[in-house]
PDB file of N, CA and C in Angstrom:
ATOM      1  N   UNK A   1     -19.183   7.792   3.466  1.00  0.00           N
ATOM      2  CA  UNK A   1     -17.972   8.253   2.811  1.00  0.00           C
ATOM      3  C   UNK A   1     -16.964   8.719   3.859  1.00  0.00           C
ATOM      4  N   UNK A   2     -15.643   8.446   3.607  1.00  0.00           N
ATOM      5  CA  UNK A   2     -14.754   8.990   4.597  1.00  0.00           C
ATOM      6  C   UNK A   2     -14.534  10.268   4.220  1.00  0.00           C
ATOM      7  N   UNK A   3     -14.226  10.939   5.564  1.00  0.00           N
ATOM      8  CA  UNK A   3     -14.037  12.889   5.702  1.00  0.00           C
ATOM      9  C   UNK A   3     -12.794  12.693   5.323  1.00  0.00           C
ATOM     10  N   UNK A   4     -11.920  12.561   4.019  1.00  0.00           N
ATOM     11  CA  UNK A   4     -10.869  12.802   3.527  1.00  0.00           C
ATOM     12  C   UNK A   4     -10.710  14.217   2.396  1.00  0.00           C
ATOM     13  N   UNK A   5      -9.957  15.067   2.659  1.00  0.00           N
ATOM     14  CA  UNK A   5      -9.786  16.212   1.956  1.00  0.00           C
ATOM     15  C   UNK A   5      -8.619  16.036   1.664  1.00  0.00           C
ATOM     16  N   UNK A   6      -8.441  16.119   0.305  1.00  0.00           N
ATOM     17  CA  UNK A   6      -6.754  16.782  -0.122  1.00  0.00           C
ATOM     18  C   UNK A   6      -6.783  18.050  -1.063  1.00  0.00           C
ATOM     19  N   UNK A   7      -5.191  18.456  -0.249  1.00  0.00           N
ATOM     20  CA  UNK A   7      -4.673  19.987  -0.848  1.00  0.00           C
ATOM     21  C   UNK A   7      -3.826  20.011  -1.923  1.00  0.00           C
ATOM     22  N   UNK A   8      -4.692  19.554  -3.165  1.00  0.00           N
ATOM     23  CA  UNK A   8      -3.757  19.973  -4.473  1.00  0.00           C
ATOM     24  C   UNK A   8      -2.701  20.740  -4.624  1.00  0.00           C
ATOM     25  N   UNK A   9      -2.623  21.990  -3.975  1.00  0.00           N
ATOM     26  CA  UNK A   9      -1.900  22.856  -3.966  1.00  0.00           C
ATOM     27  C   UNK A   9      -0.692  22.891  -3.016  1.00  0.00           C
ATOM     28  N   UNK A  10      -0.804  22.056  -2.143  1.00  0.00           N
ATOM     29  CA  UNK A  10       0.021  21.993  -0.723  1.00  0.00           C
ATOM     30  C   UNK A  10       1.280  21.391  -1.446  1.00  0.00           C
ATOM     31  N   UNK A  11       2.651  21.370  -0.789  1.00  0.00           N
ATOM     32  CA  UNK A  11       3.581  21.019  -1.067  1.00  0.00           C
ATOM     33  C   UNK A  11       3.477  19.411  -0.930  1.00  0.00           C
ATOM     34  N   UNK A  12       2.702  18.971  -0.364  1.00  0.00           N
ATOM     35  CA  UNK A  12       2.813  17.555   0.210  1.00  0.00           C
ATOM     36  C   UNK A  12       2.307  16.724  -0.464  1.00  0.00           C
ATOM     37  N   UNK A  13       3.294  15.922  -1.061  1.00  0.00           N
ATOM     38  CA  UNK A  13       2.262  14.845  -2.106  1.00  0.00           C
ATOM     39  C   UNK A  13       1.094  14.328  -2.059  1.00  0.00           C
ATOM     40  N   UNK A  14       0.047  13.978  -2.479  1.00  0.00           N
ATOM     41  CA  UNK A  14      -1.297  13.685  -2.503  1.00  0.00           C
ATOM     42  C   UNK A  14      -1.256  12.094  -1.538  1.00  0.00           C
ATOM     43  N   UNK A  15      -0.728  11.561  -1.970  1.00  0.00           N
ATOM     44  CA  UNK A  15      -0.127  10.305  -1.772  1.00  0.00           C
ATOM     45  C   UNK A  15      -0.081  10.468  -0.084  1.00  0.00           C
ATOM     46  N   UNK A  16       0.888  11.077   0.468  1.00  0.00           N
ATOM     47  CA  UNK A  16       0.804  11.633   1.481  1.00  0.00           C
ATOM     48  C   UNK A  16       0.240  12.201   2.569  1.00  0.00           C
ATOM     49  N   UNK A  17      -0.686  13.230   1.505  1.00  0.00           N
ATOM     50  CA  UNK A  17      -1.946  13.654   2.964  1.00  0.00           C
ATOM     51  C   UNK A  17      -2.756  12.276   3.275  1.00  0.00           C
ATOM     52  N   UNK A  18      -3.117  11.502   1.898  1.00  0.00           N
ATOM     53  CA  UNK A  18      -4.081  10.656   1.904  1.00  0.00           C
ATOM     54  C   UNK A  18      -3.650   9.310   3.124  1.00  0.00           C
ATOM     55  N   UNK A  19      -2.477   9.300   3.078  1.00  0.00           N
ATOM     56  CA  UNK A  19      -1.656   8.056   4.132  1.00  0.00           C
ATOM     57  C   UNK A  19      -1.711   8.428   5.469  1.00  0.00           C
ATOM     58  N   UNK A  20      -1.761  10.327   5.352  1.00  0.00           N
ATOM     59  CA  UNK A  20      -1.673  10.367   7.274  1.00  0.00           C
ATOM     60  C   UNK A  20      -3.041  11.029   7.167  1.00  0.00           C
ATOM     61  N   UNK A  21      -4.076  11.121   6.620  1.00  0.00           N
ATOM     62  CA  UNK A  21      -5.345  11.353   7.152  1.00  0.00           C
ATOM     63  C   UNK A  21      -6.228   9.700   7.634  1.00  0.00           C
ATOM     64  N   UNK A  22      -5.347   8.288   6.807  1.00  0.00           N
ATOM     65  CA  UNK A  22      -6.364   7.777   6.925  1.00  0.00           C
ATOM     66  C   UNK A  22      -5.501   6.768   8.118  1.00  0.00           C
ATOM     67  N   UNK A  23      -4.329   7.048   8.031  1.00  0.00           N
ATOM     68  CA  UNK A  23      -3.739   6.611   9.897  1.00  0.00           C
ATOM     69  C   UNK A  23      -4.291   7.464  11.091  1.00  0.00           C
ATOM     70  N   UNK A  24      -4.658   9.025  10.693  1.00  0.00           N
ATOM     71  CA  UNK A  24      -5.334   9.615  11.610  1.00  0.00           C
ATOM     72  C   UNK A  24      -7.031   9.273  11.776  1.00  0.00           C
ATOM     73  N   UNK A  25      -7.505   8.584  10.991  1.00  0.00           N
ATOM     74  CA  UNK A  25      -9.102   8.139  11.492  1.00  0.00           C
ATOM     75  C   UNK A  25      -8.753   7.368  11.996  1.00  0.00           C
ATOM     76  N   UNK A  26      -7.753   6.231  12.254  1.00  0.00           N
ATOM     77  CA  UNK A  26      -7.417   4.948  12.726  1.00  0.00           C
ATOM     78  C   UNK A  26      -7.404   4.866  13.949  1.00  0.00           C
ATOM     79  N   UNK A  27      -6.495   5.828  14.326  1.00  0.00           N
ATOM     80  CA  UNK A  27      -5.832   6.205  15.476  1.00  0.00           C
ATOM     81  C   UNK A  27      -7.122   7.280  16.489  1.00  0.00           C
ATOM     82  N   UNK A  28      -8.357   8.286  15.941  1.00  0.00           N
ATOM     83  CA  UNK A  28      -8.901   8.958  15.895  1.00  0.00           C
ATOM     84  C   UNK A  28      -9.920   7.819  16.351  1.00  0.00           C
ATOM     85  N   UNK A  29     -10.346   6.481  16.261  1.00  0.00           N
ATOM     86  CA  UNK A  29     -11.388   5.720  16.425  1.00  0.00           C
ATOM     87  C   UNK A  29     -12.627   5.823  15.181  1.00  0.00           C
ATOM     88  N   UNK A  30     -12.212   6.782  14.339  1.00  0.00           N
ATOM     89  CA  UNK A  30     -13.233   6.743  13.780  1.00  0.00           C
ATOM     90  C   UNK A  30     -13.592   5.711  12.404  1.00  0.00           C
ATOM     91  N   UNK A  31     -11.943   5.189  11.936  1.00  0.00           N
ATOM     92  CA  UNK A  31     -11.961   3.622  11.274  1.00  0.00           C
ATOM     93  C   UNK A  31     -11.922   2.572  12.677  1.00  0.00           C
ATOM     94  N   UNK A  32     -12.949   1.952  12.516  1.00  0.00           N
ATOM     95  CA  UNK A  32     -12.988   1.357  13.357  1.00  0.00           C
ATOM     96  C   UNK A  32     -12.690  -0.638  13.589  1.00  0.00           C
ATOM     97  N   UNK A  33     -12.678  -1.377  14.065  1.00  0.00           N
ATOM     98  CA  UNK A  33     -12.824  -3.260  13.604  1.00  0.00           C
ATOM     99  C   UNK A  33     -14.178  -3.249  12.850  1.00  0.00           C
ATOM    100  N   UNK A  34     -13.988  -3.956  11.866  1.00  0.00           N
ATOM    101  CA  UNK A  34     -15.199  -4.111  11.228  1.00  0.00           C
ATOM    102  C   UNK A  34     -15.568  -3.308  10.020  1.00  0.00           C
ATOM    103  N   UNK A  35     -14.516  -2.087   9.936  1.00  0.00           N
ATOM    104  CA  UNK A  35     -15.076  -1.114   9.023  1.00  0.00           C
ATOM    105  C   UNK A  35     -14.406  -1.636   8.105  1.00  0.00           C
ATOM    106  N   UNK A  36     -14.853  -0.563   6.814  1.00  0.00           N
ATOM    107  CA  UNK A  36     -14.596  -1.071   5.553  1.00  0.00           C
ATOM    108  C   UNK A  36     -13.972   0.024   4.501  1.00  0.00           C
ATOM    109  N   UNK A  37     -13.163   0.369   4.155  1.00  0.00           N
ATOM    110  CA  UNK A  37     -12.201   1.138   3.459  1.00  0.00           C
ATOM    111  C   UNK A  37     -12.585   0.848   2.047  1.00  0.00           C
ATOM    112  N   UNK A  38     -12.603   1.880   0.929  1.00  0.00           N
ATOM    113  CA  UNK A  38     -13.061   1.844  -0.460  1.00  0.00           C
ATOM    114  C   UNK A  38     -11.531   0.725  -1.088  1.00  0.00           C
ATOM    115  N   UNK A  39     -12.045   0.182  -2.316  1.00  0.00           N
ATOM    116  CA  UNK A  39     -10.673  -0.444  -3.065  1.00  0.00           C
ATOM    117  C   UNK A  39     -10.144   0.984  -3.722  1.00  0.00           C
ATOM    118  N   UNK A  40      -9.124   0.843  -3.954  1.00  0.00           N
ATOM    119  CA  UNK A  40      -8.519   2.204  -4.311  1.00  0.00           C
ATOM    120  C   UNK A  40      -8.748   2.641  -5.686  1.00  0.00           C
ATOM    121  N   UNK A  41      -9.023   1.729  -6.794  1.00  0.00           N
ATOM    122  CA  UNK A  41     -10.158   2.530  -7.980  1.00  0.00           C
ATOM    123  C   UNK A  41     -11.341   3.196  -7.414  1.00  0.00           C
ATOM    124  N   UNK A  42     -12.286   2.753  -6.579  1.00  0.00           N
ATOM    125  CA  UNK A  42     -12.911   3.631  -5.818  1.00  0.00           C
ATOM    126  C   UNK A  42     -12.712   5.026  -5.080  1.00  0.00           C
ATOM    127  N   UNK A  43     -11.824   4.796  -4.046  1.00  0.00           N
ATOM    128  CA  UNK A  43     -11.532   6.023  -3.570  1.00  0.00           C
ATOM    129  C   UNK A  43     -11.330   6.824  -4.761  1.00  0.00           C
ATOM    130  N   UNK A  44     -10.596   6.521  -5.483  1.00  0.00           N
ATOM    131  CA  UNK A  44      -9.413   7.628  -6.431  1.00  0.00           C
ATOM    132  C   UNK A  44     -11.041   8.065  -6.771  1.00  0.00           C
ATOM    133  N   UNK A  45     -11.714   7.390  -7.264  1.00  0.00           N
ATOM    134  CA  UNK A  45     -12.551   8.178  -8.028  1.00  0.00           C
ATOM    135  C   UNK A  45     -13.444   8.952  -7.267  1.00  0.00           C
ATOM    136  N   UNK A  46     -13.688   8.305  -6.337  1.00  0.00           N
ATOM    137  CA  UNK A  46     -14.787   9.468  -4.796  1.00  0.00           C
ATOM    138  C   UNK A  46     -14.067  10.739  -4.675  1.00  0.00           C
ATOM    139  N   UNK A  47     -12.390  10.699  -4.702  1.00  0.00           N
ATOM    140  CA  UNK A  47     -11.396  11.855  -4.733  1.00  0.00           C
ATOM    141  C   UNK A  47     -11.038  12.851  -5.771  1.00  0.00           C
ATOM    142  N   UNK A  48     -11.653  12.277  -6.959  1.00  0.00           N
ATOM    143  CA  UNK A  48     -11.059  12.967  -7.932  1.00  0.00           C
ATOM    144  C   UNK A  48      -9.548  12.763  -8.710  1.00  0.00           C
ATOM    145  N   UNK A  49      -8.560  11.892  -7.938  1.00  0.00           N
ATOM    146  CA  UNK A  49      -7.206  11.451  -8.416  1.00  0.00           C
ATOM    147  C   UNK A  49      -6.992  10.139  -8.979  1.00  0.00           C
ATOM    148  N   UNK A  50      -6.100  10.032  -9.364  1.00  0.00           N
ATOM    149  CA  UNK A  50      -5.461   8.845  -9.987  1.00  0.00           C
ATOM    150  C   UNK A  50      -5.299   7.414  -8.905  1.00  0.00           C
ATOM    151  N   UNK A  51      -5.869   6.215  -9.792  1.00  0.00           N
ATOM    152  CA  UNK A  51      -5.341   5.637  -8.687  1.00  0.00           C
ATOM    153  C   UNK A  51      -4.373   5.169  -8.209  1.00  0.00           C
ATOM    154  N   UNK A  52      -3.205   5.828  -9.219  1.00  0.00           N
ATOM    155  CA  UNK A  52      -1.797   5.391  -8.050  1.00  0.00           C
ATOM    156  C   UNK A  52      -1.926   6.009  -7.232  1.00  0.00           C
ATOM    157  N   UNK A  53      -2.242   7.036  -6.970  1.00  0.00           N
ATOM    158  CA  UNK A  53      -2.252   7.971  -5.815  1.00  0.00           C
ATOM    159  C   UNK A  53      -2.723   7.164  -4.725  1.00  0.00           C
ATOM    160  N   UNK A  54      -3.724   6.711  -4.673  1.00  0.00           N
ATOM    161  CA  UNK A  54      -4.119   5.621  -3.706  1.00  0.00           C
ATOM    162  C   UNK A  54      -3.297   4.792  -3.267  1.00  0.00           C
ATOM    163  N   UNK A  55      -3.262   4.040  -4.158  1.00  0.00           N
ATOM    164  CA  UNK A  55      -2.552   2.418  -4.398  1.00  0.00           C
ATOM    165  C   UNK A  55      -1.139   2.934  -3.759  1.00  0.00           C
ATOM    166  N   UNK A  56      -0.451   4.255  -3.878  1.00  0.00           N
ATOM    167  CA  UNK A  56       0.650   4.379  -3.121  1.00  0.00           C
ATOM    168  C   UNK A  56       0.310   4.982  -2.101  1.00  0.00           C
ATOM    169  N   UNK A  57      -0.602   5.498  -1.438  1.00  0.00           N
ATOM    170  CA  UNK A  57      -0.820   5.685   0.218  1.00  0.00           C
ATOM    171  C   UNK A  57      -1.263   4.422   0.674  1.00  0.00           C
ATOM    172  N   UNK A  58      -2.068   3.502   0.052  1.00  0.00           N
ATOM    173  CA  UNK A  58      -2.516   1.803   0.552  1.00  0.00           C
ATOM    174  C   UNK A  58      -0.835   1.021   0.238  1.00  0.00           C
ATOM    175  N   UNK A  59       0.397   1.301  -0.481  1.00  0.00           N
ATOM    176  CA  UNK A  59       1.322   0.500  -0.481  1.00  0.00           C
ATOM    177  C   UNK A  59       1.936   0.971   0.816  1.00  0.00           C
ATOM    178  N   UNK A  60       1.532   2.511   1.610  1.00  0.00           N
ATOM    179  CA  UNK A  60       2.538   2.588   2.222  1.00  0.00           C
ATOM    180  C   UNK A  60       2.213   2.681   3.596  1.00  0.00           C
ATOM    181  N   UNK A  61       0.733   2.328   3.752  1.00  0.00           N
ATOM    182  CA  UNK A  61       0.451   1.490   4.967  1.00  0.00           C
ATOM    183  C   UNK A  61       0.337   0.161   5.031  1.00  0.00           C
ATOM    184  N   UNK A  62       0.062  -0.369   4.170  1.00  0.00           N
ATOM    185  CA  UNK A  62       0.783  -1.939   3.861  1.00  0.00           C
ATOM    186  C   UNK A  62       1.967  -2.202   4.298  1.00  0.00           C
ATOM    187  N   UNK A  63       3.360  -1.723   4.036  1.00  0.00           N
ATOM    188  CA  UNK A  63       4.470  -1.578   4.390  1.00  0.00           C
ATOM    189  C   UNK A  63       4.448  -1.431   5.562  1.00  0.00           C
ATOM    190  N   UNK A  64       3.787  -0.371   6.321  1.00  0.00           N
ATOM    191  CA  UNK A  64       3.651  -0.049   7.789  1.00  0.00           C
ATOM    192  C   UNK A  64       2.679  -0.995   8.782  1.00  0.00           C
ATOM    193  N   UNK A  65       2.064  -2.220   8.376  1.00  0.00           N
ATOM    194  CA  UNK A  65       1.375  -3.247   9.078  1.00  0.00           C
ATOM    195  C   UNK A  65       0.331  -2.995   9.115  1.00  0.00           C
ATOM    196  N   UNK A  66      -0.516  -1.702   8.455  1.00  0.00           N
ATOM    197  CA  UNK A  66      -1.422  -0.992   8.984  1.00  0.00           C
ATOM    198  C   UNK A  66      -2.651  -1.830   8.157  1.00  0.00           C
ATOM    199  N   UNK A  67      -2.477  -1.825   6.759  1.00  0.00           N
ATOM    200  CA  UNK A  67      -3.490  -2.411   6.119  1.00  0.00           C
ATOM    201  C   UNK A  67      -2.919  -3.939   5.136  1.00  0.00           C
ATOM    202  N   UNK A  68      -3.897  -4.701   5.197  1.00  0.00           N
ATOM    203  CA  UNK A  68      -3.851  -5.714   4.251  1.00  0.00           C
ATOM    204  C   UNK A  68      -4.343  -6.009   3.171  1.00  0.00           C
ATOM    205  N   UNK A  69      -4.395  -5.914   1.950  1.00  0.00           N
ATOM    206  CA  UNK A  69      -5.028  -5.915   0.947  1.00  0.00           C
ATOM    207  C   UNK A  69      -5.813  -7.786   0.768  1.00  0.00           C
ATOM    208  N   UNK A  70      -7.062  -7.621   0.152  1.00  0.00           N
ATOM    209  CA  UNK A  70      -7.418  -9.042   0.278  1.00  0.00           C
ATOM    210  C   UNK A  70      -7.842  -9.401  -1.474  1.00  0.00           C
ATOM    211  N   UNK A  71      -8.520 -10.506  -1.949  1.00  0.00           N
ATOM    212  CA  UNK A  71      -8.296 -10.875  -3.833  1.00  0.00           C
ATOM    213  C   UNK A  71      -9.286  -9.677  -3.940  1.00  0.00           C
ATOM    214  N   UNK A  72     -10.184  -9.412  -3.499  1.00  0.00           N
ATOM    215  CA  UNK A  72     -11.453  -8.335  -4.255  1.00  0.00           C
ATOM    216  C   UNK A  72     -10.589  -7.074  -3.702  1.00  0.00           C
ATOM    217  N   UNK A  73      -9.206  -6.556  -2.987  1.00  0.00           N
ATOM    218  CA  UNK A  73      -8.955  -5.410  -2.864  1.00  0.00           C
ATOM    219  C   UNK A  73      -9.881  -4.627  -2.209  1.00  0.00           C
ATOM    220  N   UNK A  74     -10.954  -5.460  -1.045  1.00  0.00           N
ATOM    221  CA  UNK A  74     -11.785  -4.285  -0.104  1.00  0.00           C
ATOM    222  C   UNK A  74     -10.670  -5.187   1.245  1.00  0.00           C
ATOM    223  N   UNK A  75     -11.054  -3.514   2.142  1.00  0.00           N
ATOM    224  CA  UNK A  75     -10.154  -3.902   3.221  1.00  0.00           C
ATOM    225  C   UNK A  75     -10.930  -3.314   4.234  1.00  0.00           C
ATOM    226  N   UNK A  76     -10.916  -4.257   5.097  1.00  0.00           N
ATOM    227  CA  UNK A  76     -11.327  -3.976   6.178  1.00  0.00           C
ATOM    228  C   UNK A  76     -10.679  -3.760   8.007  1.00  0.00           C
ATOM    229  N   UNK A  77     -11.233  -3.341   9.060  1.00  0.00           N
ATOM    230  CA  UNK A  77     -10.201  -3.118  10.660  1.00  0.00           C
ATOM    231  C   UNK A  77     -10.810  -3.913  11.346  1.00  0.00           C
ATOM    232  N   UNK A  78     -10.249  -4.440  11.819  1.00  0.00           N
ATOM    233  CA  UNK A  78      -9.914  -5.138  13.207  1.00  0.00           C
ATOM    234  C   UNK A  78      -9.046  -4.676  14.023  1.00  0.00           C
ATOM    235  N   UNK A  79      -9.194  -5.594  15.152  1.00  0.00           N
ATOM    236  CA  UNK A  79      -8.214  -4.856  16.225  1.00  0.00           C
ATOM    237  C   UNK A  79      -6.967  -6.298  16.545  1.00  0.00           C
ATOM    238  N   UNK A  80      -6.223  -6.205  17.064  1.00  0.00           N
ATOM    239  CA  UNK A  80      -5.246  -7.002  17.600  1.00  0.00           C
ATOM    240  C   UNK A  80      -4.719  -6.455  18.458  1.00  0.00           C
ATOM    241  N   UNK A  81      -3.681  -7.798  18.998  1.00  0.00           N
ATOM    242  CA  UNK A  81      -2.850  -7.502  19.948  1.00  0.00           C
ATOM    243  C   UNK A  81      -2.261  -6.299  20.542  1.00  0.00           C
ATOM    244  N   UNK A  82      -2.043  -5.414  19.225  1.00  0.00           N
ATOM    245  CA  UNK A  82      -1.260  -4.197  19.120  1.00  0.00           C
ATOM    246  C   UNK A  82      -1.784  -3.141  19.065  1.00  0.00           C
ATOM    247  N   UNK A  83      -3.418  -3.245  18.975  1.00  0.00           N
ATOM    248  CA  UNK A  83      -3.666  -2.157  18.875  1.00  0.00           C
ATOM    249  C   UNK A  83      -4.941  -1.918  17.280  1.00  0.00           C
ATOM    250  N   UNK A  84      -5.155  -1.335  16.896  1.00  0.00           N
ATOM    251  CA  UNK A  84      -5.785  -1.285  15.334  1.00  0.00           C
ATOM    252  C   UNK A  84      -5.328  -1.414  14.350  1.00  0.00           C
ATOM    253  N   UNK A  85      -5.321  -2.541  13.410  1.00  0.00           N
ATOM    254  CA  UNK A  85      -4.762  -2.305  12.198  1.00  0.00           C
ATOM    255  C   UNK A  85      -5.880  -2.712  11.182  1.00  0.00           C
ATOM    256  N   UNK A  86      -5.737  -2.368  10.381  1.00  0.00           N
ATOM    257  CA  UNK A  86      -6.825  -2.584   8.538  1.00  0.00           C
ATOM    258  C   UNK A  86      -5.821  -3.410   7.874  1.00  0.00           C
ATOM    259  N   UNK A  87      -7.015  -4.778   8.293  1.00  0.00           N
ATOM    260  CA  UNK A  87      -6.534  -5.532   7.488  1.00  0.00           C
ATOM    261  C   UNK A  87      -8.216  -6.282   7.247  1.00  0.00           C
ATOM    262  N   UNK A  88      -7.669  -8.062   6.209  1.00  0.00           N
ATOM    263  CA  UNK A  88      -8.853  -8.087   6.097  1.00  0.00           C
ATOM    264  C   UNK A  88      -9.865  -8.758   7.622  1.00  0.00           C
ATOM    265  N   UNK A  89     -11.335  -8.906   7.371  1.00  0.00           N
ATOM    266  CA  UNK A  89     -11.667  -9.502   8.284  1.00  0.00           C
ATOM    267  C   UNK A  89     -11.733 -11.353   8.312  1.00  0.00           C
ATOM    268  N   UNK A  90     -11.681 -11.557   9.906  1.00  0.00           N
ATOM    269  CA  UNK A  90     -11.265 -13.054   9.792  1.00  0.00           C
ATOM    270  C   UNK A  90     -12.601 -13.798   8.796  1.00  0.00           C
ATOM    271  N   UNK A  91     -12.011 -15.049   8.483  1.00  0.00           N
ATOM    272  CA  UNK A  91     -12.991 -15.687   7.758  1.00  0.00           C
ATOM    273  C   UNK A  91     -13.734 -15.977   8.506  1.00  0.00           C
ATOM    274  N   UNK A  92     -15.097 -16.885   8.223  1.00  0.00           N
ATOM    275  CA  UNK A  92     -16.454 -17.143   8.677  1.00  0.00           C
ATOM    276  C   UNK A  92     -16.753 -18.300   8.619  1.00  0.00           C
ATOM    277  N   UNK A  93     -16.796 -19.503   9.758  1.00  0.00           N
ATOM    278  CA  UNK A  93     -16.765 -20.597   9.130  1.00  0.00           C
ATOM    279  C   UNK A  93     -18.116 -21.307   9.692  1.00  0.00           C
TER     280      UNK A  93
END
């Protein structure tokens, strides 16, 4: 399970902590190539929230190059050129 905590109470949208805690495992090494990120009906529910809440911290590293969503919605890291991004993994042939 990922060490993700959110502060209901905090001013900061949920949406929010959830987008820079899971750019900070990224960046942290601890999502790593190869790993595997929950689909966001999952998380929400490992979290306790809704899954827009998800689906809008996954739209808004999507937006940011960071993650790629694939048809079953599991996502996985690799590394590239640039550095780490979550996306899916290459196919297998």
């Amino acid at each position: 399970m990922l060490p993700l905590h959110l502060q209901p109470q905090s001013h900061v949208p949920l949406y929010i902590q959830l987008r820079d805690q899971l750019r900070a495992l990224v960046h942290a090494g601890d999502l790593r190539p190869g790993d595997r990120i929950p689909a966001s009906r999952e998380l929400a529910t490992m979290l306790g929230v809704h899954r827009t809440t998800v689906a809008n911290a996954y739209a808004e590293l999507e937006s940011e190059g960071l993650i790629q969503g694939t048809w079953d919605a599991v996502r996985s890291l690799r590394e590239n050129g640039n550095g780490l991004k979550i996306t899916p993994p290459a196919p297998q042939f």
